[in-house]
C-alpha atoms as a PDB file:
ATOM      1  CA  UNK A   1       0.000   0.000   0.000  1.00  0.00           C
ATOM      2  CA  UNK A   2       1.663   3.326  -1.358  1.00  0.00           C
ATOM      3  CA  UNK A   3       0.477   6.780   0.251  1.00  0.00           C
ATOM      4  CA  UNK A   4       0.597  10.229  -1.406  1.00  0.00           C
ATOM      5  CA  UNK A   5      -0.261  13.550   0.795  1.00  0.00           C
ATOM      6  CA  UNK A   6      -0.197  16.974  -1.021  1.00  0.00           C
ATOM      7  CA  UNK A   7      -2.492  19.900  -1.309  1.00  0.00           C
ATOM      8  CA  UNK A   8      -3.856  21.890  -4.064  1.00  0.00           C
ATOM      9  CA  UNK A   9      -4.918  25.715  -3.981  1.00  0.00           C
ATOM     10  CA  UNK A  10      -6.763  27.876  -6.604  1.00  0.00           C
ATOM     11  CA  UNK A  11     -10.236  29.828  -7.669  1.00  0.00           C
ATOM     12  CA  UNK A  12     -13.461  28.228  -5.947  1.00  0.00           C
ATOM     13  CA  UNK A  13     -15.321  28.466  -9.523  1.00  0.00           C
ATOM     14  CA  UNK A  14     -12.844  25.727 -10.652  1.00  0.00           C
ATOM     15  CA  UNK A  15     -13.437  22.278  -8.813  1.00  0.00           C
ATOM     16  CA  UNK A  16     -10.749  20.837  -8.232  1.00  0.00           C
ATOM     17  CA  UNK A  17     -12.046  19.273  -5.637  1.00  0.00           C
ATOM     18  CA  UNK A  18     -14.470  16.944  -7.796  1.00  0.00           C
ATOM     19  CA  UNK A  19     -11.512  16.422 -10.308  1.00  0.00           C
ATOM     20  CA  UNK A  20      -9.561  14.856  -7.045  1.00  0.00           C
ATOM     21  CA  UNK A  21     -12.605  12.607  -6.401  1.00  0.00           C
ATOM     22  CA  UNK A  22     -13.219  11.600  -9.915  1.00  0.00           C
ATOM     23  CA  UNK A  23      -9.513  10.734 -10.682  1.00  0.00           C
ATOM     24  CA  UNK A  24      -9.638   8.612  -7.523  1.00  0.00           C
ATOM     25  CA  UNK A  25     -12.459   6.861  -9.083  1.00  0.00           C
ATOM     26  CA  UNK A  26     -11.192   6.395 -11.837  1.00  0.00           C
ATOM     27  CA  UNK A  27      -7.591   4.767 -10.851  1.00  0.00           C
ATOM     28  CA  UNK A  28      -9.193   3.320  -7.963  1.00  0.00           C
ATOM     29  CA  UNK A  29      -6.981   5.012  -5.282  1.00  0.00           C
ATOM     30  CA  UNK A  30      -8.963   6.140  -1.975  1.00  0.00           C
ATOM     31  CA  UNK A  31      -8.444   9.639  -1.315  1.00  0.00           C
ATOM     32  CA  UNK A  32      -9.337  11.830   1.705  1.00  0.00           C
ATOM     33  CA  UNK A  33      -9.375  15.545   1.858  1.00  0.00           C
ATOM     34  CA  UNK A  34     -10.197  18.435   3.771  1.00  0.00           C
ATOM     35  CA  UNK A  35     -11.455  21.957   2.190  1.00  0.00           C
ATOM     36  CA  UNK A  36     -10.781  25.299   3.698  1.00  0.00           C
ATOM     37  CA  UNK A  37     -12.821  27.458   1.939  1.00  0.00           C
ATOM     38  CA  UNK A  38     -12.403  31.030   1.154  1.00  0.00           C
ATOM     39  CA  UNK A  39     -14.389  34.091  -0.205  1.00  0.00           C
ATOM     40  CA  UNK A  40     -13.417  33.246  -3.730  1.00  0.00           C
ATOM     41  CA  UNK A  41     -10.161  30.958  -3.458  1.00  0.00           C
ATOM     42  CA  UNK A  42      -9.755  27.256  -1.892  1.00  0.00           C
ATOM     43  CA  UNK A  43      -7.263  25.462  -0.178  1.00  0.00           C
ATOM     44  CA  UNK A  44      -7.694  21.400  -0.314  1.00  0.00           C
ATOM     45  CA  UNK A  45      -5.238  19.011   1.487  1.00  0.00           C
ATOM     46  CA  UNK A  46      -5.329  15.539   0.441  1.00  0.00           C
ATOM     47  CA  UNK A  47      -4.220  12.120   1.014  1.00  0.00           C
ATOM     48  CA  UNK A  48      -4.331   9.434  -1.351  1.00  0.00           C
ATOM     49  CA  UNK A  49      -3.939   5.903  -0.738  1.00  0.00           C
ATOM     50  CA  UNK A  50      -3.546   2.665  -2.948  1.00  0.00           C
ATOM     51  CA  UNK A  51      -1.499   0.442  -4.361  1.00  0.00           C
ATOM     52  CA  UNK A  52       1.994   2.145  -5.450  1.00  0.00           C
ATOM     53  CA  UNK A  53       1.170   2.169  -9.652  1.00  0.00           C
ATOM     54  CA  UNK A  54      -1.782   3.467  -8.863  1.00  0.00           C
ATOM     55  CA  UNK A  55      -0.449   6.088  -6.555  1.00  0.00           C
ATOM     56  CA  UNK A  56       2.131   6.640  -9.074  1.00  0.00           C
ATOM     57  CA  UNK A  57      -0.219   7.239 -11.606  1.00  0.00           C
ATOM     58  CA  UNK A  58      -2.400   9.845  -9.515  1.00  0.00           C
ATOM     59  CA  UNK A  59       0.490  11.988  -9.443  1.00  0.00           C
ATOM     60  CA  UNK A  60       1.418  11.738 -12.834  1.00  0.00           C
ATOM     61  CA  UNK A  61      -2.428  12.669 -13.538  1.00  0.00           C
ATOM     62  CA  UNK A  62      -2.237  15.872 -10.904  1.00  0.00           C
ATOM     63  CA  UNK A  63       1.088  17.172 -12.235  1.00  0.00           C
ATOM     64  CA  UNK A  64       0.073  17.180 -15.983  1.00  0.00           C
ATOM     65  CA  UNK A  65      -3.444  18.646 -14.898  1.00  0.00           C
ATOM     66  CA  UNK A  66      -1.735  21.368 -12.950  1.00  0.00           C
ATOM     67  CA  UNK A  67       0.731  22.374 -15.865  1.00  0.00           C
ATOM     68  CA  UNK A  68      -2.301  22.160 -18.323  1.00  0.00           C
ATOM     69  CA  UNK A  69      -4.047  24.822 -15.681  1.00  0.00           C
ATOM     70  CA  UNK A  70      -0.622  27.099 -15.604  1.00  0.00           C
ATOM     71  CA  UNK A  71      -0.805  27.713 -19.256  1.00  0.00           C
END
């Protein structure tokens, strides 16, 4: 069992939240998180749990996502 803990900040209007959830989903990782919500930003901290290639391939997912966003 492989465990990754990061955390993620940007707009409220952009979900990121529910793109952490669905990802989990979809590579079958459990993830728990916590939300710290501001007027119009949000902060979520995150911990993602599963076996290691599918740990390993969370993070590749979140890195590419958050260069994509940079742009």
């Amino acid at each position: 069992m492989s465990r990754f803990s990061s955390h993620i900040e940007g707009p409220r209007w952009a979900n990121a939240g529910n793109a952490l959830d669905i990802y989990s989903m979809k590579t079958g990782t459990d993830i728990k998180k916590v939300v710290t919500k501001y007027l119009l930003r949000e902060r979520i901290d995150f911990v993602v749990t599963g076996s290691e290639a599918e740990v390993n391939h969370f993070k590749n997912w979140l890195r590419d996502s958050v260069q994509e966003y940079n742009r």
